[in-house]
Protein backbone atom coordinates (compact mmCIF):
# COMPACT_ATOMS: atom_id res chain seq x y z
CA UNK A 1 -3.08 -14.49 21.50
CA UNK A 2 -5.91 -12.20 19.86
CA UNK A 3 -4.86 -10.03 16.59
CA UNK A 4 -6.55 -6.88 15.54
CA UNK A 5 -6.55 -5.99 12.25
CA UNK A 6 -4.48 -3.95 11.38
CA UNK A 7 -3.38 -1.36 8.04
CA UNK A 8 -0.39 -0.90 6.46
CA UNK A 9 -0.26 2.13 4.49
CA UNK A 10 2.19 2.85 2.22
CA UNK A 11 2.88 6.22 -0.15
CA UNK A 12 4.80 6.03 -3.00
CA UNK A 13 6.16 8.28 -5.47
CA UNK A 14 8.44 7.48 -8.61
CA UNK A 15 9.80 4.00 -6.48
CA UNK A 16 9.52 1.97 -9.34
CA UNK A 17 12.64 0.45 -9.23
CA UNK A 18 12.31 -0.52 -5.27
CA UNK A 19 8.61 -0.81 -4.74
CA UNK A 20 8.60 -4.54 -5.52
CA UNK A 21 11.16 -5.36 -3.10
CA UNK A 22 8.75 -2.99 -0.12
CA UNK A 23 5.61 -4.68 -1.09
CA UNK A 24 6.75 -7.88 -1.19
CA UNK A 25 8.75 -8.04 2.38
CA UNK A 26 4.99 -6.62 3.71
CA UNK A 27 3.34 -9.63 2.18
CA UNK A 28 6.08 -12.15 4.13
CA UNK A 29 5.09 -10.55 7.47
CA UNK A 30 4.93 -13.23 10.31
CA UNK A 31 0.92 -12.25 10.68
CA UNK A 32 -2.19 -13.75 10.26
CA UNK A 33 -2.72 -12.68 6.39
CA UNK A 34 -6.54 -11.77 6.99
CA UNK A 35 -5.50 -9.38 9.83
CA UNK A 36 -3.96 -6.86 8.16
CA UNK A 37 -4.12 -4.84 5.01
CA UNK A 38 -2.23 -3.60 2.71
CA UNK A 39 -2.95 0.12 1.66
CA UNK A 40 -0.62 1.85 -1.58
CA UNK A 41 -1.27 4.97 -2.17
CA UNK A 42 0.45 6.62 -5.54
CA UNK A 43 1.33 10.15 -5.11
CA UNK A 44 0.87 10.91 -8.77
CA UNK A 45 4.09 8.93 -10.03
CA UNK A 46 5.27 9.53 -13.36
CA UNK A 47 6.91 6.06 -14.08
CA UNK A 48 5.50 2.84 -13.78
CA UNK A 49 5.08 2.76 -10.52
CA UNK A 50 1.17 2.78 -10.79
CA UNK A 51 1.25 -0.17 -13.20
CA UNK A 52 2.91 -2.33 -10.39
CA UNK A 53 1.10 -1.24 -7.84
CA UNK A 54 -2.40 -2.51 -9.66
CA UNK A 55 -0.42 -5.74 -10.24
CA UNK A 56 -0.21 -6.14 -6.65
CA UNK A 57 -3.77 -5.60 -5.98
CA UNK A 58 -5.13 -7.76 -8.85
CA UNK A 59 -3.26 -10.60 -7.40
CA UNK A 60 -3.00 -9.91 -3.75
CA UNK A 61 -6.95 -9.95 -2.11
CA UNK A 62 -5.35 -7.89 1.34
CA UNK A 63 -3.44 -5.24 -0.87
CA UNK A 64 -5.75 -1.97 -2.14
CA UNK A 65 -4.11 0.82 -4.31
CA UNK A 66 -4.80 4.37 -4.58
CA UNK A 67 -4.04 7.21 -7.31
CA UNK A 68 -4.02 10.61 -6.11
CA UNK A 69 -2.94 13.64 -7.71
CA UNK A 70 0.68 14.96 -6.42
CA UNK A 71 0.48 16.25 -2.85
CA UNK A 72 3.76 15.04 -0.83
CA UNK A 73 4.24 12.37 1.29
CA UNK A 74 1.76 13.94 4.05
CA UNK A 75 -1.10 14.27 2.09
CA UNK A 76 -0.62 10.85 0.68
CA UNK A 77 -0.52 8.86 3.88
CA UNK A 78 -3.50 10.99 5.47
CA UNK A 79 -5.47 9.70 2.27
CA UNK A 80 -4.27 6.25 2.95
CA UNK A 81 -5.07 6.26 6.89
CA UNK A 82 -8.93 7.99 5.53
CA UNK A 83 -9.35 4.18 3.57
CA UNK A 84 -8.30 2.14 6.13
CA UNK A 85 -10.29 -0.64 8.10
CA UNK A 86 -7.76 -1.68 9.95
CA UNK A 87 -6.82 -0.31 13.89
């Protein structure tokens, strides 16, 4: 079976208490880990959320994180799908 690689984008806003639990389900997908990515984009949180999210990328080599100024969920996942490499 051939695999594509492929990008998971996620936007996030204020999920600090949850976004743990998201991320880390994506990283026990049943997938070959270098064919897919990881992509978290911050819709201008206010709570830690960013902080986690950096954790994830400092230790994770398939996860990338984003910071964008406020925008809604839209404008966060277009800016997400403009950074990915995947299919």
């Amino acid at each position: 079976m051939s695999f594509q690689k492929i990008s998971i984008i996620v936007s996030v806003y204020n999920k600090e208490k949850v976004i743990s639990d998201c991320v880390e389900s994506l990283l026990r997908l049943d997938y070959p880990k270098k064919k897919y990515e990881i992509i978290l984009v911050d819709d201008g949180s206010k709570d830690s959320t960013w902080k986690i999210l950096q954790n994830y990328e400092e230790n994770f080599r398939r996860i990338t994180v984003f910071k964008k100024a406020n925008g809604g969920k839209g404008s966060a996942q277009n800016y997400g799908i403009r950074q990915c490499k995947g299919k």
